[in-house]
C-alpha atoms as a PDB file:
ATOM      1  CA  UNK A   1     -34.278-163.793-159.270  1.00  0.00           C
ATOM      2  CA  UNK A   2     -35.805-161.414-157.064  1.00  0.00           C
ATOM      3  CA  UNK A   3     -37.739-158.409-158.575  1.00  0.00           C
ATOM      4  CA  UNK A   4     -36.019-155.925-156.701  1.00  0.00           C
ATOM      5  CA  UNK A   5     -32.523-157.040-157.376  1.00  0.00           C
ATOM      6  CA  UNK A   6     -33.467-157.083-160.823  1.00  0.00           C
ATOM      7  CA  UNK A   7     -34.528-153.625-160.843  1.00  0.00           C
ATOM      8  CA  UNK A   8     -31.398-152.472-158.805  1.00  0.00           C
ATOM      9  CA  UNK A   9     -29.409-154.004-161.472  1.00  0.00           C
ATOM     10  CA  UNK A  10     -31.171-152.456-164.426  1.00  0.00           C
ATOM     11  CA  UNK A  11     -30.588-149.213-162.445  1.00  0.00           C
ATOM     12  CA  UNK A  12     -26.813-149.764-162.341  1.00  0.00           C
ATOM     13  CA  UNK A  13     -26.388-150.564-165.746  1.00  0.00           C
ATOM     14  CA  UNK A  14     -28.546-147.268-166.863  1.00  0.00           C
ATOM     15  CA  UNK A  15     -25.961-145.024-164.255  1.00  0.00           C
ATOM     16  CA  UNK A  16     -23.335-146.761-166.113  1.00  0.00           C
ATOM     17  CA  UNK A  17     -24.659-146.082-169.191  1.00  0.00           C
ATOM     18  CA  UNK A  18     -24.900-142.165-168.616  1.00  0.00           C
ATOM     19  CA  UNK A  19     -21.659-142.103-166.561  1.00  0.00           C
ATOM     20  CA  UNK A  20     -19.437-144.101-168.666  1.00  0.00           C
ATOM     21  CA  UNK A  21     -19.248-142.779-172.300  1.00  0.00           C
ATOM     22  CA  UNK A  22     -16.352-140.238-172.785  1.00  0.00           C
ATOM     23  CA  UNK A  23     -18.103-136.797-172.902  1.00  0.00           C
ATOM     24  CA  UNK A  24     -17.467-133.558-171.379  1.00  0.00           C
ATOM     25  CA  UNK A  25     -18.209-134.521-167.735  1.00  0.00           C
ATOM     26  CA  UNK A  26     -15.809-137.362-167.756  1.00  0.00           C
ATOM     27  CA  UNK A  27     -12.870-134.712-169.843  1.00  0.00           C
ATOM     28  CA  UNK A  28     -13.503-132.567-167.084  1.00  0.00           C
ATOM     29  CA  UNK A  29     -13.534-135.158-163.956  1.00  0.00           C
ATOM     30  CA  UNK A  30     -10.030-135.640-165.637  1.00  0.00           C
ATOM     31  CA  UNK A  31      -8.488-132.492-165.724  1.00  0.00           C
ATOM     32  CA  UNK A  32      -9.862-131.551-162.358  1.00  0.00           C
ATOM     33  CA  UNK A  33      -7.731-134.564-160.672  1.00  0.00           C
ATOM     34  CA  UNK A  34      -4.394-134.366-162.455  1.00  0.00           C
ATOM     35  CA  UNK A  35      -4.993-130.719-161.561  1.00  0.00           C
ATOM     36  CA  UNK A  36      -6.394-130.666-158.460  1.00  0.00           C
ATOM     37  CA  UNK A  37      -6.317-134.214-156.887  1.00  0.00           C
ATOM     38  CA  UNK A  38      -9.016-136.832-156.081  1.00  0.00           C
ATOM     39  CA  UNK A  39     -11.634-134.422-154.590  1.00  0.00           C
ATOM     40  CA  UNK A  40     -11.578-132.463-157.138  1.00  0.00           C
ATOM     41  CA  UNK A  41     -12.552-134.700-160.215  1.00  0.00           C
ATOM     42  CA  UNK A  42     -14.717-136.450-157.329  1.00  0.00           C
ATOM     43  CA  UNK A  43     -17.066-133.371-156.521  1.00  0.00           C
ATOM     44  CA  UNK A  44     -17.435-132.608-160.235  1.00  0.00           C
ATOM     45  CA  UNK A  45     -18.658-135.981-160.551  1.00  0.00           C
ATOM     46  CA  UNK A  46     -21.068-135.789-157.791  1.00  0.00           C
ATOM     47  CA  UNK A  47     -22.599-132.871-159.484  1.00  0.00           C
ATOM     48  CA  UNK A  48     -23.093-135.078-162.576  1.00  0.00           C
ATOM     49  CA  UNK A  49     -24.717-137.812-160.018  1.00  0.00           C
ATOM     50  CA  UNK A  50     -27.232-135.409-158.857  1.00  0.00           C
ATOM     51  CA  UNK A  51     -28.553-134.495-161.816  1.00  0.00           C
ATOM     52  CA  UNK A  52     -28.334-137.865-163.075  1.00  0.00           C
ATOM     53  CA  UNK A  53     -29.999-139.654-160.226  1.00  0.00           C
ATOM     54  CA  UNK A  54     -32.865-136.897-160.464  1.00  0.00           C
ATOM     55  CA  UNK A  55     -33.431-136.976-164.333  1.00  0.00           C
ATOM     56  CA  UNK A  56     -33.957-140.815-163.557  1.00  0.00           C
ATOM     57  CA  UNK A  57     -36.586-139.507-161.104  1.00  0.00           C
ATOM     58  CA  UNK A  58     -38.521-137.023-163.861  1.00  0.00           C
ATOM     59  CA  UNK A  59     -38.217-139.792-166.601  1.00  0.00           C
ATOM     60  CA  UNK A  60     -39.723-142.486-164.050  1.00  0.00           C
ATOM     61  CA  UNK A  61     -42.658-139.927-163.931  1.00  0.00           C
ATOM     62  CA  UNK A  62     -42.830-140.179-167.627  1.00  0.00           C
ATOM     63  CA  UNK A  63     -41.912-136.221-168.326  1.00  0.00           C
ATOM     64  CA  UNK A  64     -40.525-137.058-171.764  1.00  0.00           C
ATOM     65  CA  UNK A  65     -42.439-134.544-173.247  1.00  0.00           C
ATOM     66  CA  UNK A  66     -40.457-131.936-171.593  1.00  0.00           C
ATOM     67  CA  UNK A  67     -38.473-131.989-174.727  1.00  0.00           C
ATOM     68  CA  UNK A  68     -40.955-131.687-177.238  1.00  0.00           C
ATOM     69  CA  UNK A  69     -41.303-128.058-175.621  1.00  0.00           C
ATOM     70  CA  UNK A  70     -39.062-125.376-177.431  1.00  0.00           C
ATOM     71  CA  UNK A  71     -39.326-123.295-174.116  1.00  0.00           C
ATOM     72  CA  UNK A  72     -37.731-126.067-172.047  1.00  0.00           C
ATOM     73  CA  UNK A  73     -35.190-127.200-175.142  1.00  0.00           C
ATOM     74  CA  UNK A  74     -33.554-124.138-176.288  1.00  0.00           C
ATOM     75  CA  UNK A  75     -32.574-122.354-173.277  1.00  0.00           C
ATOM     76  CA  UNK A  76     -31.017-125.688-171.720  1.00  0.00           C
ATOM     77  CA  UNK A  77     -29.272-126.086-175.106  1.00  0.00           C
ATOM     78  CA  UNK A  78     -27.941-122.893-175.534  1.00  0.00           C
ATOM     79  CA  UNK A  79     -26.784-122.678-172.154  1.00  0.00           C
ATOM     80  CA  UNK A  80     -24.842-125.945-172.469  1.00  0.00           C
ATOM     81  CA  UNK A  81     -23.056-124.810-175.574  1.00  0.00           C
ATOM     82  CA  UNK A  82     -21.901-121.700-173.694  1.00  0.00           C
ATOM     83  CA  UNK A  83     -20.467-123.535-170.822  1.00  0.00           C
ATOM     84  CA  UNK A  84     -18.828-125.944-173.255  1.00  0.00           C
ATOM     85  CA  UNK A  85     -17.069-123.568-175.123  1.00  0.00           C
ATOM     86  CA  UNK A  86     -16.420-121.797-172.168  1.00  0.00           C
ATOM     87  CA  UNK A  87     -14.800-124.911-170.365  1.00  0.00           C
ATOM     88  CA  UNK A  88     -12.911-125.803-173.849  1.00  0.00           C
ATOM     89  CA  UNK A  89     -11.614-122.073-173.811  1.00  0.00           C
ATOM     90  CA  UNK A  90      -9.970-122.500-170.845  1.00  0.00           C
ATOM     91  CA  UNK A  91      -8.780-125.946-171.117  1.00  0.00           C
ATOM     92  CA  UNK A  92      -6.631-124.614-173.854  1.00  0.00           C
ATOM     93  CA  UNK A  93      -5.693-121.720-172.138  1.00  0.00           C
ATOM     94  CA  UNK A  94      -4.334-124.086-168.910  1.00  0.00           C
ATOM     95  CA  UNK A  95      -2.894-125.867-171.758  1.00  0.00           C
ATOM     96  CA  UNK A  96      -0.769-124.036-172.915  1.00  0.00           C
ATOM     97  CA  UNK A  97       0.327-122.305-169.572  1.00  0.00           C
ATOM     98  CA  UNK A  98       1.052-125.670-169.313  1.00  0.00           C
ATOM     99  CA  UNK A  99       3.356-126.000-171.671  1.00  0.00           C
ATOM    100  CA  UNK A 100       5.322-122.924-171.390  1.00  0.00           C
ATOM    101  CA  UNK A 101       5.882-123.098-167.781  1.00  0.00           C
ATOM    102  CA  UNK A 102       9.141-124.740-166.385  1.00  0.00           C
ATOM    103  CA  UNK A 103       8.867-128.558-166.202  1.00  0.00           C
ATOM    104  CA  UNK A 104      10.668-128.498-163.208  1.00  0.00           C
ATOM    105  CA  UNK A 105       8.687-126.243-160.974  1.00  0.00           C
ATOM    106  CA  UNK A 106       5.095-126.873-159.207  1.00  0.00           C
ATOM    107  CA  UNK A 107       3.956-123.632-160.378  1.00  0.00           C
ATOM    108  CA  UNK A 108       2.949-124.823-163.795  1.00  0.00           C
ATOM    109  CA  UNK A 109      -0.176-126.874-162.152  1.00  0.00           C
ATOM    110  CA  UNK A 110      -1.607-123.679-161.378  1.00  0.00           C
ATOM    111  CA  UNK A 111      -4.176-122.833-158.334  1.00  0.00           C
ATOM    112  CA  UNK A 112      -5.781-125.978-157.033  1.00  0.00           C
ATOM    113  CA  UNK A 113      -9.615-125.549-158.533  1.00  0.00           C
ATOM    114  CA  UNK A 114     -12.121-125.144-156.022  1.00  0.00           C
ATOM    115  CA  UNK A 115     -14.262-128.553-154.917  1.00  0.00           C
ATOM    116  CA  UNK A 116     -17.502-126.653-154.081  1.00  0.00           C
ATOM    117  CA  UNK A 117     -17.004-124.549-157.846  1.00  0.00           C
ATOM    118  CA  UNK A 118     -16.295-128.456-159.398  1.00  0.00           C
ATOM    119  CA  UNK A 119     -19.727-129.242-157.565  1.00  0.00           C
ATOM    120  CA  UNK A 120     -21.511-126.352-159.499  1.00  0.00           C
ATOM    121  CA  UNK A 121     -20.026-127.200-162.836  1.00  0.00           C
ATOM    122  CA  UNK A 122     -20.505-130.778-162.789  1.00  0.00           C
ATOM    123  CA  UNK A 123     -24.173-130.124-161.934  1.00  0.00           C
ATOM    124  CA  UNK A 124     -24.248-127.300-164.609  1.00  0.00           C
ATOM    125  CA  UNK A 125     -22.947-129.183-167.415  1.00  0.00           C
ATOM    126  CA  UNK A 126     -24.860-132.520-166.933  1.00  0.00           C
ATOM    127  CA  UNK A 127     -27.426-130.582-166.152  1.00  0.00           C
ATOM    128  CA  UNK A 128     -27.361-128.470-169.719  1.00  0.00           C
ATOM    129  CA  UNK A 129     -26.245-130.947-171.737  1.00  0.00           C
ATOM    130  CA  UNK A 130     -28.694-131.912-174.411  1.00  0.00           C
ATOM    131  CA  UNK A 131     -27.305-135.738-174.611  1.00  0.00           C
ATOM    132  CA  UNK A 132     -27.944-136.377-171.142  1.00  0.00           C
ATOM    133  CA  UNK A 133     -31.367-134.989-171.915  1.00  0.00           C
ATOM    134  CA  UNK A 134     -31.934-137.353-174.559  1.00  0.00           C
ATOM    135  CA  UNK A 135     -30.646-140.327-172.976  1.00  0.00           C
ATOM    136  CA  UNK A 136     -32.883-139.843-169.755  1.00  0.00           C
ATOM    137  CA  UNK A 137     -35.990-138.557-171.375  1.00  0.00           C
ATOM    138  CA  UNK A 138     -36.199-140.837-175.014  1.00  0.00           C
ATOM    139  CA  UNK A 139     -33.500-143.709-174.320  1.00  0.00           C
ATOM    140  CA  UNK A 140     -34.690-144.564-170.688  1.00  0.00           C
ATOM    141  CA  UNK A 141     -38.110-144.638-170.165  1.00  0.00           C
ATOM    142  CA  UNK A 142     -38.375-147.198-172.619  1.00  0.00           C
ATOM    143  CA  UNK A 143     -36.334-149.167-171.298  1.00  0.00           C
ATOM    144  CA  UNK A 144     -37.816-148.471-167.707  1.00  0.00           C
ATOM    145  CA  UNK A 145     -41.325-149.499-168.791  1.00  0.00           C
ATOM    146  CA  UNK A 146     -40.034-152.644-170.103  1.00  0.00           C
ATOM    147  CA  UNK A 147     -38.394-153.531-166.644  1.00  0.00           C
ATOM    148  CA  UNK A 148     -41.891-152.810-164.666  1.00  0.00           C
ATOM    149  CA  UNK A 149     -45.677-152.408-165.174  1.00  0.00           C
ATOM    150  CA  UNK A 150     -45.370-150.081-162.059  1.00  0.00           C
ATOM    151  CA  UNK A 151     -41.861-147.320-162.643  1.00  0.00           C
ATOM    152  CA  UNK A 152     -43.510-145.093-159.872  1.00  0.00           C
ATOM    153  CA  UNK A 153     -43.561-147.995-157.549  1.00  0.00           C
ATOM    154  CA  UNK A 154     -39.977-149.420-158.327  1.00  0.00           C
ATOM    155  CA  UNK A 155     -38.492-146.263-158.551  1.00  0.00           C
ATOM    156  CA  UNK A 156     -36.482-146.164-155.136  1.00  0.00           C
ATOM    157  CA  UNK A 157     -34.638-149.151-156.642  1.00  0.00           C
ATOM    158  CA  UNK A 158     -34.594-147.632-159.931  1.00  0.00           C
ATOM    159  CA  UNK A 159     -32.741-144.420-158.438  1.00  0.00           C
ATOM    160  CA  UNK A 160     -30.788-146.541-155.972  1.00  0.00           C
ATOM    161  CA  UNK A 161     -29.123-148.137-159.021  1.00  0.00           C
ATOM    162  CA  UNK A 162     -28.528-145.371-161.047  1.00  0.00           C
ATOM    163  CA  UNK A 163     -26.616-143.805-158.226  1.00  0.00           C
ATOM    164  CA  UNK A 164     -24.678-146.664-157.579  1.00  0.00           C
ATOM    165  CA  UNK A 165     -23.400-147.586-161.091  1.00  0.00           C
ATOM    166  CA  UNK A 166     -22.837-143.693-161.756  1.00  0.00           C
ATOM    167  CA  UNK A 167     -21.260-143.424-158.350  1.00  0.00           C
ATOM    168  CA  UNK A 168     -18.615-146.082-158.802  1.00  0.00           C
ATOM    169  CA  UNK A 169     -17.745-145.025-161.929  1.00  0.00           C
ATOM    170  CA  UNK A 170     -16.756-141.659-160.765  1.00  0.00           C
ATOM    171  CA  UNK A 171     -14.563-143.004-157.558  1.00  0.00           C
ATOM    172  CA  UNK A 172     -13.048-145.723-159.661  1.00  0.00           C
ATOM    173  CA  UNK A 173     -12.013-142.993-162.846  1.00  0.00           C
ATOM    174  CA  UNK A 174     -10.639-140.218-160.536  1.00  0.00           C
ATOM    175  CA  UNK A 175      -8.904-142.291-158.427  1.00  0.00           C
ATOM    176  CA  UNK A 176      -7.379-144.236-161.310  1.00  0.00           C
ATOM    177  CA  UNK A 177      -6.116-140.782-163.188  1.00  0.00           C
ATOM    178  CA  UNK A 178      -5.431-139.518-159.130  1.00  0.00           C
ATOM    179  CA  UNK A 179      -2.619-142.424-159.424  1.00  0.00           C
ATOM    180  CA  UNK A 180      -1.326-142.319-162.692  1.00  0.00           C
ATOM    181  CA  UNK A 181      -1.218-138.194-161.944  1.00  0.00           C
ATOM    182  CA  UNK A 182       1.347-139.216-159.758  1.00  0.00           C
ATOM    183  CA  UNK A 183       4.204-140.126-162.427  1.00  0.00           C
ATOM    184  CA  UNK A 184       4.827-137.503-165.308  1.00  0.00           C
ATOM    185  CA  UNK A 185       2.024-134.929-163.861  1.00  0.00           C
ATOM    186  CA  UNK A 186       3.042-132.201-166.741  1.00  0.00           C
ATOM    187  CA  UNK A 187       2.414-134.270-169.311  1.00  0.00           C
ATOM    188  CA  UNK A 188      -1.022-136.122-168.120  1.00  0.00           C
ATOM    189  CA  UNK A 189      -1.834-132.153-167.270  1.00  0.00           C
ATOM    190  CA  UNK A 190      -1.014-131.324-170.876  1.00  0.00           C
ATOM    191  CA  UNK A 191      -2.649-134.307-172.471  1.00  0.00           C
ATOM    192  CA  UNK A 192      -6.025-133.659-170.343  1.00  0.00           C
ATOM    193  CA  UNK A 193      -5.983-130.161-171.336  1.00  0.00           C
ATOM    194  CA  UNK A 194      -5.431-130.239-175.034  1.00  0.00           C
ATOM    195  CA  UNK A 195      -7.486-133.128-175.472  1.00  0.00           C
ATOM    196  CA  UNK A 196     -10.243-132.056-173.333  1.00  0.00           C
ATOM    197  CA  UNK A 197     -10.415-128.427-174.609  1.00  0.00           C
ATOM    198  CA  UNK A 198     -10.587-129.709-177.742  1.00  0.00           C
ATOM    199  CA  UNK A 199     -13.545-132.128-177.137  1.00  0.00           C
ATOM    200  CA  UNK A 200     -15.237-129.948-175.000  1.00  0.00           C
ATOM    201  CA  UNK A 201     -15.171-127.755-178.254  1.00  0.00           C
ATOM    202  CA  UNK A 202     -16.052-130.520-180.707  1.00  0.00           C
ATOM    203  CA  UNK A 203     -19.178-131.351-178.527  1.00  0.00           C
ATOM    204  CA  UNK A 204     -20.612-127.660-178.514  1.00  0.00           C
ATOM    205  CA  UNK A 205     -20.266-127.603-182.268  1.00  0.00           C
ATOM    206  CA  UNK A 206     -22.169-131.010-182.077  1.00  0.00           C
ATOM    207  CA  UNK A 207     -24.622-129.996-179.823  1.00  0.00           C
ATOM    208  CA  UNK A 208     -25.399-126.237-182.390  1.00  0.00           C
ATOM    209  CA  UNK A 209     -25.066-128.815-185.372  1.00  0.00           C
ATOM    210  CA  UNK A 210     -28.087-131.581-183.887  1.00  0.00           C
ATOM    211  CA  UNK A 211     -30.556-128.359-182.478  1.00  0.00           C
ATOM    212  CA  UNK A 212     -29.982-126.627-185.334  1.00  0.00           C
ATOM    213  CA  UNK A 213     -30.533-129.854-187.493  1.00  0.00           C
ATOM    214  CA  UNK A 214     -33.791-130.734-185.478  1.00  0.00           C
ATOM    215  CA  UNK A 215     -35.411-127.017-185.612  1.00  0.00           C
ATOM    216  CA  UNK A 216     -35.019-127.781-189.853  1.00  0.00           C
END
C-alpha cells in the first residue's frame, strides 16, 4: 500500500482517537445541539478540531517536553478545571430550568447559544484540557515515529488525517443527536444536562486529583 495512504490512515485513526472517547467536548457538542441545533454542537466541535489538528502539528515537531515544564502545565491545568466546573455549573443550572419549566411550551429550551461563543469554548476546553495534552504530547508521538523515519516530512498527511477522522466524527455525532432532538426534546435536553453537568464535574475533580497526584 502506498506510503501516503498509509499515513493518511494512521492520521484518521489518531483524530478518531482524540475525538471519539466521551469527555467534556463531546457532553458539550451534545447539549449545544438538542439546545441549539446542528450548528451549534458543530462549531463547538470545530473548535476542538483546531486545536486538535494543531497539537498534531507541535507533537510532529517533537515538543513533548512542553509538559515536563511546570510553567506550561499548571496554568493550562488550572484553567481547564475552571472552565469545567464552570460548564458543569451551568449544565445543572439549564437542567433544572429544564425541568421546572412547562413541558408544553418552547420557552423551556432557553436562548439558542451563540455558534461563534460554541467556537471559543470548544477551542478553550480542548485546548485546556490536560488529557488532550497527554494524548497528543506522550500517546502520539510514539506512535507517529513508528509510522515514519521522517514526521516533519509526512506531516501534511499526518494533519490531513487527523482532521478528517476528528471532522467526521463531529458531523456524524451532532447530526445524529440533531435528529433524535427532534422527538421528546425536553427530555434529551434534561438527560444532556444532568448527565453532562455532572461529568463535566467528575472530570475537573479528575483532572485536580491526577496534577495534584503527579506534583507528589
Amino acid at each position: 500500500m502506498n506510503h501516503s495512504i498509509v499515513i493518511l490512515f494512521n492520521g484518521v485513526i489518531l483524530g478518531l482517537g482524540a475525538a471519539v472517547p466521551i469527555g467534556p467536548v463531546n457532553v458539550e457538542i451534545a447539549r449545544r445541539t438538542l439546545r441549539g441545533g446542528f450548528l451549534n454542537g458543530f462549531m463547538l466541535g470545530c473548535g476542538a478540531v483546531t486545536v486538535d489538528v494543531t497539537y498534531a502539528v507541535l507533537a510532529s515537531f517533537g515538543f513533548a517536553w512542553l509538559l515536563n515544564r511546570s510553567t506550561f502545565y499548571w496554568p493550562f491545568t488550572i484553567g481547564g478545571v475552571i472552565v469545567l466546573t464552570y460548564l458543569g455549573i451551568m449544565c445543572w443550572i439549564a437542567a433544572i430550568k429544564t425541568a421546572t419549566s412547562d413541558s408544553g411550551s418552547e420557552k423551556f429550551a432557553g436562548p439558542a447559544p451563540s455558534l461563534r461563543g460554541g467556537y471559543i469554548t470548544g477551542l478553550l476546553m480542548t485546548l485546556l484540557n490536560p488529557m488532550t495534552l497527554a494524548f497528543w504530547f506522550v500517546a502520539v508521538p510514539e506512535v507517529v515515529h513508528k509510522l515514519s523515519a521522517q514526521p516533519s516530512r509526512d506531516l501534511p498527511m499526518i494533519c490531513l488525517g487527523v482532521f478528517a477522522g476528528t471532522i467526521s466524527w463531529v458531523i456524524g455525532f451532532a447530526g445524529a443527536l440533531a435528529i433524535a432532538g427532534r422527538w421528546r426534546r425536553g427530555m434529551w435536553m434534561f438527560a444532556a444536562d444532568a448527565f453532562g453537568g455532572t461529568t463535566l464535574l467528575v472530570f475537573a475533580a479528575l483532572t485536580v486529583w491526577k496534577s495534584v497526584h503527579r506534583s507528589s
